[in-house]
N, C-alpha and C. Protein backbone atom coordinates (compact mmCIF):
# COMPACT_ATOMS: atom_id res chain seq x y z
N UNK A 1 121.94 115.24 78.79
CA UNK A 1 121.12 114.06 78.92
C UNK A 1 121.90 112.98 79.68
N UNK A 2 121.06 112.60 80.75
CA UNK A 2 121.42 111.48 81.41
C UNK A 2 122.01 109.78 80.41
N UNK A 3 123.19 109.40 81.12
CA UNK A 3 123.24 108.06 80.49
C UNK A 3 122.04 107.17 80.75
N UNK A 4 121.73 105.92 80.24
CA UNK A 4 120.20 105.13 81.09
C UNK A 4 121.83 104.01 81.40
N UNK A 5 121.31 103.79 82.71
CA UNK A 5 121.31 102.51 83.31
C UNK A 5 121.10 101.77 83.04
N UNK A 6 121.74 100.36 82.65
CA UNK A 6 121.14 99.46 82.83
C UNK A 6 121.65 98.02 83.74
N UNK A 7 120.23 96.75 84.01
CA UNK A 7 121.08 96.06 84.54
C UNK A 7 122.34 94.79 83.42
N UNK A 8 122.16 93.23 84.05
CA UNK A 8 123.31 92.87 83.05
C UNK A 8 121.93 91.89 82.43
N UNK A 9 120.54 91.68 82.67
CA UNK A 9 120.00 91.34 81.47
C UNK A 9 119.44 92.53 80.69
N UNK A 10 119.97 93.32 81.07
CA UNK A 10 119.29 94.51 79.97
C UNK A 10 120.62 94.46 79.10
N UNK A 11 121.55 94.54 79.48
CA UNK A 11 122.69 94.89 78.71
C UNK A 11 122.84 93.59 77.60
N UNK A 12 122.42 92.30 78.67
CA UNK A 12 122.85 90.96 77.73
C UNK A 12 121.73 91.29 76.25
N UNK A 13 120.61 91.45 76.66
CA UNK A 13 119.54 91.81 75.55
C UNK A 13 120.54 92.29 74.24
N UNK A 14 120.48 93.90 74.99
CA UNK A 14 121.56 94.42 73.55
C UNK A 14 122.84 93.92 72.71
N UNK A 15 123.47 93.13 73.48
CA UNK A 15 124.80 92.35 73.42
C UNK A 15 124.30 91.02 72.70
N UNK A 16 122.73 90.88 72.78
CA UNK A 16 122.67 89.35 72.58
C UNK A 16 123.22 87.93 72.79
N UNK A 17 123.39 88.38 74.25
CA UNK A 17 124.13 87.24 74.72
C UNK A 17 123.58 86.95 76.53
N UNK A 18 124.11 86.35 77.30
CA UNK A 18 123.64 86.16 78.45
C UNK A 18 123.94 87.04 79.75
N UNK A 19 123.31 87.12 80.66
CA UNK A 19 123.26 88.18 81.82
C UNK A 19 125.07 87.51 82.03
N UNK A 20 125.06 86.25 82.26
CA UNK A 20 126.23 85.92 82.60
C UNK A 20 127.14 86.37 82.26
N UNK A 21 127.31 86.27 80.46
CA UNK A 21 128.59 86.60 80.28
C UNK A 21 128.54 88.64 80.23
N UNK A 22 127.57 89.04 80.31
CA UNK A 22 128.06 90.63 80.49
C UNK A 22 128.66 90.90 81.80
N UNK A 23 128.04 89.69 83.04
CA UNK A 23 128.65 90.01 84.28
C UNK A 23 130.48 89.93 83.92
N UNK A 24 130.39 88.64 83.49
CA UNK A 24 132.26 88.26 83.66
C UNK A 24 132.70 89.22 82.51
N UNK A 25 132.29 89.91 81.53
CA UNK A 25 132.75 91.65 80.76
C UNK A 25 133.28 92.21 81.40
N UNK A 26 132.29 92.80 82.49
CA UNK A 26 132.54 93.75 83.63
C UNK A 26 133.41 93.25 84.69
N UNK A 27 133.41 92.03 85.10
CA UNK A 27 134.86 91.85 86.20
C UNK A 27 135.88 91.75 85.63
N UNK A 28 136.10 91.41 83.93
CA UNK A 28 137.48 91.73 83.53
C UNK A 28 137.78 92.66 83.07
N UNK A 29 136.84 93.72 82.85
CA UNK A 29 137.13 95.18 82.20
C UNK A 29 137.33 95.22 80.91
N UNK A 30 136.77 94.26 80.63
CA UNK A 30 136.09 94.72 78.82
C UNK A 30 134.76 95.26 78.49
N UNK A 31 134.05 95.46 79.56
CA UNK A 31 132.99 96.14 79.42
C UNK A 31 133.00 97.17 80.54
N UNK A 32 132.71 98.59 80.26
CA UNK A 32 132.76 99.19 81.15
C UNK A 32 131.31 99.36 82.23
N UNK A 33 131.52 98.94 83.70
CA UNK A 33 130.69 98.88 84.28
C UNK A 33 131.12 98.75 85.64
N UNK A 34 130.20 98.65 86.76
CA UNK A 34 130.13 98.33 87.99
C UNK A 34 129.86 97.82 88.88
N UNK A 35 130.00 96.88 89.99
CA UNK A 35 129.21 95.65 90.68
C UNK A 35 128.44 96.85 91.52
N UNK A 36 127.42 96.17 91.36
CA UNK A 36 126.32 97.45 93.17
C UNK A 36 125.71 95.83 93.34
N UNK A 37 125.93 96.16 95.01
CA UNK A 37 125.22 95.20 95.37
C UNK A 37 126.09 93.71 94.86
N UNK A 38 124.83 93.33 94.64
CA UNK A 38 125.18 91.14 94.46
C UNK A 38 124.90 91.56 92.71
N UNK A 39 124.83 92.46 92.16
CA UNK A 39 124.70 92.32 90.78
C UNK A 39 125.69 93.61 90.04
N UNK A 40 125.82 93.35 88.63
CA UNK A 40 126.34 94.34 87.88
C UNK A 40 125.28 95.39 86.93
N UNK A 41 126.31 96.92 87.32
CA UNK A 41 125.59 97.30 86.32
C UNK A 41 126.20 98.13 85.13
N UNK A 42 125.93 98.88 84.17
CA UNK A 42 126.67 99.24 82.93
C UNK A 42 125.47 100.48 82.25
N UNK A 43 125.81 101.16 81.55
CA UNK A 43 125.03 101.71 81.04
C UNK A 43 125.02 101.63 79.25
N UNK A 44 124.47 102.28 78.47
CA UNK A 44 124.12 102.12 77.49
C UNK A 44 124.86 102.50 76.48
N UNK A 45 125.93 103.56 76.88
CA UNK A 45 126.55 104.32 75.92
C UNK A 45 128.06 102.96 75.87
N UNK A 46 128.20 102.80 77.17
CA UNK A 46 129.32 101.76 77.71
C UNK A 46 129.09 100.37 76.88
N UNK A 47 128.12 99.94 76.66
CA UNK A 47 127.55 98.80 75.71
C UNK A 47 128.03 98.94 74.45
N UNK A 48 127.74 100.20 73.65
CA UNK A 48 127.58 100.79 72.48
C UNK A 48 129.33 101.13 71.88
N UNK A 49 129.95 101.47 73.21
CA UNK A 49 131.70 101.41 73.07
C UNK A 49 131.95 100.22 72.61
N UNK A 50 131.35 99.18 73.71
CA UNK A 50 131.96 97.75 73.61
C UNK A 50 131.38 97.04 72.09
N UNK A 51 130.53 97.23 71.47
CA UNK A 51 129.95 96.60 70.26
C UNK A 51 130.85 97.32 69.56
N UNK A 52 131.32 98.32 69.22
CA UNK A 52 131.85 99.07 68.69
C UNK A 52 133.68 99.32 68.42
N UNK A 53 133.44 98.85 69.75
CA UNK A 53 135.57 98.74 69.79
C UNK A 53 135.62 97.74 68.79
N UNK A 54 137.44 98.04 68.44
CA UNK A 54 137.96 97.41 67.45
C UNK A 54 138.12 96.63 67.76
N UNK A 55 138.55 96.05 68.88
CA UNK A 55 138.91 94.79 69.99
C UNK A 55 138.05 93.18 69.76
N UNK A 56 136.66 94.20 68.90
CA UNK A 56 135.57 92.94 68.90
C UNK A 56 135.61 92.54 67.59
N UNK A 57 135.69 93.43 66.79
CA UNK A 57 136.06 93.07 65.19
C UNK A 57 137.07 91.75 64.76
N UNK A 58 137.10 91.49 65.71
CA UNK A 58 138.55 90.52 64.88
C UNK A 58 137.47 89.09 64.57
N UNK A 59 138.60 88.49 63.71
CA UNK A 59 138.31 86.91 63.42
C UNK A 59 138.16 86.02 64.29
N UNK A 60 137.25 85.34 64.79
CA UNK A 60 136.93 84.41 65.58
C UNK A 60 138.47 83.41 65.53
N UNK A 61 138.84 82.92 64.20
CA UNK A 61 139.64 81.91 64.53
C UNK A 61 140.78 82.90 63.77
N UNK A 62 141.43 83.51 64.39
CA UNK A 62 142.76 84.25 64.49
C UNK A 62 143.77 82.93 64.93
N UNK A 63 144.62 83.10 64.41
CA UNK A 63 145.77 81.76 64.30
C UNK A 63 146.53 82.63 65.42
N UNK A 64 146.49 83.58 65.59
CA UNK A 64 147.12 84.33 67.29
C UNK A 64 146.76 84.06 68.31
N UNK A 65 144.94 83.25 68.22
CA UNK A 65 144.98 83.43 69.87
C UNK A 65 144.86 82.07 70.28
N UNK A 66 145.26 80.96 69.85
CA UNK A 66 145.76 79.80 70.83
C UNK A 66 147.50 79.03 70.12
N UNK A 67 148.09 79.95 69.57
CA UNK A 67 149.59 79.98 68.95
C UNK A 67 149.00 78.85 67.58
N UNK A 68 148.67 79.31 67.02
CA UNK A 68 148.47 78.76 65.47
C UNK A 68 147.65 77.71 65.26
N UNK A 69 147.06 76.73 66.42
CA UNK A 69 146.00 75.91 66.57
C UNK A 69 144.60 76.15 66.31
N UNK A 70 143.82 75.47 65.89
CA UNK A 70 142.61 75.90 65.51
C UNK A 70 141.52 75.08 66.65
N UNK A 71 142.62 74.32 67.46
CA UNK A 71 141.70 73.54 68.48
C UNK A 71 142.65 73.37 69.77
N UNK A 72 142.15 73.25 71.21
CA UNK A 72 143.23 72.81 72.45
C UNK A 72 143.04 71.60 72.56
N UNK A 73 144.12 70.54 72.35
CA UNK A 73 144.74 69.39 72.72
C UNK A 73 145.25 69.49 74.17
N UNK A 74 144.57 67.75 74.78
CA UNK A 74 145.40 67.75 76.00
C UNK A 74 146.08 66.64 76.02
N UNK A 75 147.06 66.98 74.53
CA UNK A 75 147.62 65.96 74.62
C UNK A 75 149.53 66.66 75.08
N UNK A 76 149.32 67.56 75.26
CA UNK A 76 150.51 68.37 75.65
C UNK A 76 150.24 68.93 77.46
N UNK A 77 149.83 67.94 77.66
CA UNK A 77 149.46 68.25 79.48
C UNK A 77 151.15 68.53 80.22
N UNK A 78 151.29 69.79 80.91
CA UNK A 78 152.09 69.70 81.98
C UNK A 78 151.90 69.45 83.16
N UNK A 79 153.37 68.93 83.64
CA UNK A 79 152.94 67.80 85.11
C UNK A 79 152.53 69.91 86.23
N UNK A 80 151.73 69.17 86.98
CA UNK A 80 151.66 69.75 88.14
C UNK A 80 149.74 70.63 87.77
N UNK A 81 149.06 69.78 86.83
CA UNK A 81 148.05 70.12 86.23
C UNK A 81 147.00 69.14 87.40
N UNK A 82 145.68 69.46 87.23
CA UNK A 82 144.60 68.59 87.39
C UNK A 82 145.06 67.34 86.56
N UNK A 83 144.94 67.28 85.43
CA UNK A 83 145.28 65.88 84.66
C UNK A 83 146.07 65.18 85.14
N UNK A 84 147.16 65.70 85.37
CA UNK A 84 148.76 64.50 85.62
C UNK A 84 148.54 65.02 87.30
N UNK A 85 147.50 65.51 88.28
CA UNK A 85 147.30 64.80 88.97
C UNK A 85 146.55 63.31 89.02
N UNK A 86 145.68 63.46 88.72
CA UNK A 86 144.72 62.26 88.17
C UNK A 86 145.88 60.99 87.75
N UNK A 87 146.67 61.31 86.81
CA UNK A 87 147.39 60.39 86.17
C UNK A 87 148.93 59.86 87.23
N UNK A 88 148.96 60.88 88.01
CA UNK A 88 150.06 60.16 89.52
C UNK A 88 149.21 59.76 90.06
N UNK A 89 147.96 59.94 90.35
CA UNK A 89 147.28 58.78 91.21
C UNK A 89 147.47 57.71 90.63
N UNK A 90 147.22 57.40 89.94
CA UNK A 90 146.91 56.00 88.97
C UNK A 90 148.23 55.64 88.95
N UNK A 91 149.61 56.02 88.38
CA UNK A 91 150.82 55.39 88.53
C UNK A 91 151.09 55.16 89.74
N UNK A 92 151.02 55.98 90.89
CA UNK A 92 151.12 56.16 92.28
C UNK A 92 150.75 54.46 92.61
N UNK A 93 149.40 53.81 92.47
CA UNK A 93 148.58 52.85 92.82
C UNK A 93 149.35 51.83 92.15
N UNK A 94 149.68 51.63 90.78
CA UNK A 94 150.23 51.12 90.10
C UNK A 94 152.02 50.27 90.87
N UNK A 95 152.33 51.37 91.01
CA UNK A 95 153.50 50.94 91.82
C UNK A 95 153.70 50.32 93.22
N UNK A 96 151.91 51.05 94.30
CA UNK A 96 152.47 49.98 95.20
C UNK A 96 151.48 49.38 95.26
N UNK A 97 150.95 49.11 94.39
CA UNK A 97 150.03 47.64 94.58
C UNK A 97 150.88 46.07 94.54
N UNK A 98 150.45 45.33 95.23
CA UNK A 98 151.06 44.09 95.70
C UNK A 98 151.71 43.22 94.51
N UNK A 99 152.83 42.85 94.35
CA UNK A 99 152.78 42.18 92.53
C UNK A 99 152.56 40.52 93.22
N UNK A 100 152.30 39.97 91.92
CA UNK A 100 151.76 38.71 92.09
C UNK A 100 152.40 37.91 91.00
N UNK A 101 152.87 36.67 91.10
CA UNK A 101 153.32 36.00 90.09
C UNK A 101 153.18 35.81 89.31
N UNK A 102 153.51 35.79 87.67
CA UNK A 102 152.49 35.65 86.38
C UNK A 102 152.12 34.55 86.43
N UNK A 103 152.93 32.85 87.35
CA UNK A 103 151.87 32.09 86.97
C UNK A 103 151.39 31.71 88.68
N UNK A 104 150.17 31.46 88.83
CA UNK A 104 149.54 31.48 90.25
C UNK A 104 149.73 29.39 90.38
N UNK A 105 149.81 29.38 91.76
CA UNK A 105 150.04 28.01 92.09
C UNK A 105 148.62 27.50 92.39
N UNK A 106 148.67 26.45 92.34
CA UNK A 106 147.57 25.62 92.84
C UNK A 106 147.47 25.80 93.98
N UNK A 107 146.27 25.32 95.00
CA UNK A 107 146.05 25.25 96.27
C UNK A 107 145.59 24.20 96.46
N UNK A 108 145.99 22.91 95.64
CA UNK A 108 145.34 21.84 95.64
C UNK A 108 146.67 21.09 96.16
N UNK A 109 146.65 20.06 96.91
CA UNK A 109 147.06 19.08 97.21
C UNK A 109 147.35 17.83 96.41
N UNK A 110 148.31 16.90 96.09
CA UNK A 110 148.75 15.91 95.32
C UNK A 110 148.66 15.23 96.40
């Protein structure tokens, strides 16, 4: 007996989840499948592995998979990020913007 084909909203159906995320399954090779064309496809038995592997069983909040955190803080940003680009702009500006005296003079005449 033939495997059935399917596409990635047929597959999302069974998976209960979105065409999307069965596509990005299949480009990282947690789901076994194939791009044809501009779309992915997978078959049924390949679905039935993936519900089934042990891989999926685990605990959502496993203290392994972000090193013992239960949430990502960006408060531990390293330089050379999007962020602490953002944040050398702003010091960047900071430094050569024009300084000005703390106290400003009159322009008035005595």
């Amino acid at each position: 007996m033939k495997d059935e084909i399917l596409k990635t909203s047929e597959a999302a159906k069974e998976l209960k989840t979105t065409p999307r995320t069965v596509a990005y399954l299949i480009s990282k090779g947690e789901l076994k499948g194939r791009k044809v064309g501009r779309g992915y496809r997978t078959t049924r038995s390949a679905v039935l592995d993936y519900i089934n592997s042990p891989e999926q069983t685990h605990d959502a909040n496993k203290d392994n998979l972000n090193g013992g955190r239960l949430c990502q803080s960006n408060n531990e940003t390293e330089y050379g990020t999007v962020i602490s680009l953002h944040r050398q702009g702003r010091e960047l500006e900071n430094l050569l913007a024009q300084k000005t005296r703390s106290k400003r003079r009159s322009c008035m005449t005595n």
